[in-house]
Protein backbone atom coordinates (compact mmCIF):
# COMPACT_ATOMS: atom_id res chain seq x y z
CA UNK A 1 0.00 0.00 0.00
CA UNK A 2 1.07 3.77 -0.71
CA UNK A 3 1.60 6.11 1.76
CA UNK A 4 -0.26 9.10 0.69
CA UNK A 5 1.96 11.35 3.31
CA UNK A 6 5.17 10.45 0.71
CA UNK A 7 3.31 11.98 -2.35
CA UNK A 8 3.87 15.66 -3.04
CA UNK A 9 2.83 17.89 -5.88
CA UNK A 10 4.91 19.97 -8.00
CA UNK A 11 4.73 22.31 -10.93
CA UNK A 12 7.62 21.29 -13.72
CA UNK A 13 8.02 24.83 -14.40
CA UNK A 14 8.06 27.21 -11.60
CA UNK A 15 8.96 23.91 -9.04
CA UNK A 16 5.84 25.48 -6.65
CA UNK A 17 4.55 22.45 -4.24
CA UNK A 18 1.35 21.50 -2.96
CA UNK A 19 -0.48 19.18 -0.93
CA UNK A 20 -2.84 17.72 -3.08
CA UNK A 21 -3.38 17.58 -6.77
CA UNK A 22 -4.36 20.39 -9.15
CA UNK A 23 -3.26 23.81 -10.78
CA UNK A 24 -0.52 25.58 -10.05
CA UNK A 25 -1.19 29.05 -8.53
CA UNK A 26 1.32 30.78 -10.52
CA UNK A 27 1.42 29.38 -14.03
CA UNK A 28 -1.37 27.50 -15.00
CA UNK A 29 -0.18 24.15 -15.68
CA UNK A 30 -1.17 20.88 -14.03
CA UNK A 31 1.22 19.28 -10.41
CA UNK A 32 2.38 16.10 -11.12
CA UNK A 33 2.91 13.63 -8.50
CA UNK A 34 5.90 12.88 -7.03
CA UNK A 35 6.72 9.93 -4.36
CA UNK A 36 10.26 10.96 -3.05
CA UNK A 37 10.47 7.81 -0.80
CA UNK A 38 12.17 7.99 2.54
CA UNK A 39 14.89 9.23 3.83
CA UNK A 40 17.08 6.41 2.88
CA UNK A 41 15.54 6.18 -0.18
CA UNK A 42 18.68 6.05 -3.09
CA UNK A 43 16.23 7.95 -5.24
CA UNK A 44 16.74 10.77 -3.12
CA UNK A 45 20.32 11.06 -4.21
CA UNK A 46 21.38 13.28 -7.37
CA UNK A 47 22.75 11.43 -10.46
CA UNK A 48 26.34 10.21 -10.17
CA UNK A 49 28.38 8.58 -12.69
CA UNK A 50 30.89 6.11 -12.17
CA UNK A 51 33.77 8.16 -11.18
CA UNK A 52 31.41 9.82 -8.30
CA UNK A 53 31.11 13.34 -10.43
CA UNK A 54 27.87 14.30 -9.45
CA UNK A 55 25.83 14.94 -12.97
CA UNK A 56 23.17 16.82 -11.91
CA UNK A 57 22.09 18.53 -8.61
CA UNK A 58 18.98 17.58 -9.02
CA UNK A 59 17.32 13.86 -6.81
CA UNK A 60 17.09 11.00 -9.22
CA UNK A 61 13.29 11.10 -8.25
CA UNK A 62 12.68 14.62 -10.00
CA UNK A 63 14.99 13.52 -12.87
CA UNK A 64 12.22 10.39 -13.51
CA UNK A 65 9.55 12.73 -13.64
CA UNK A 66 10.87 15.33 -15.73
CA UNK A 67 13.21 13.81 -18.38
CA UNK A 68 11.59 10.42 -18.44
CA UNK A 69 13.15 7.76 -20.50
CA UNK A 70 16.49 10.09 -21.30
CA UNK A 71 17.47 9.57 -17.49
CA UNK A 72 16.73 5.77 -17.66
CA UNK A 73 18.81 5.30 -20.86
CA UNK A 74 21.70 7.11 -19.46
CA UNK A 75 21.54 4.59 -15.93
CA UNK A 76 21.64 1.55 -17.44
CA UNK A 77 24.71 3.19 -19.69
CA UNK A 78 25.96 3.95 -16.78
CA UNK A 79 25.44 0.54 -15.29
CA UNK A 80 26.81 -1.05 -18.31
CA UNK A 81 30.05 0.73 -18.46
């Protein structure tokens, strides 16, 4: 089972959060769902590749959501190198 308290709600483009699904106040466009996981939670971490460089500042999480498959496609590169 989910745990709803995990989930927030984000705007892509101005990165405003919420509590529940909907418009964002600012811009107009829809919150998507995000499910950061735990504290301990890898997903949490930003992208590193295999020399520990960190690739983007951004949590692996966010990366899913915004760039979709690119970010997959560059892990398993990663993870076959």
């Amino acid at each position: 089972m989910e745990d709803a308290s995990n989930k927030i709600y984000l705007c892509s483009r101005c990165l405003i959060a919420g509590d529940a699904p909907g418009i964002c106040q600012r811009c107009g466009q829809e919150l998507i769902v995000c499910q950061p996981g735990s504290c301990e939670d890898p997903q949490r971490r930003p992208l590193i590749d295999g020399q520990g460089n960190v690739r983007s500042r951004a949590p692996i999480w966010w990366l899913r959501h915004t760039l979709g498959s690119l970010i997959l496609r560059y892990e398993e590169k990663r993870n076959s190198d």
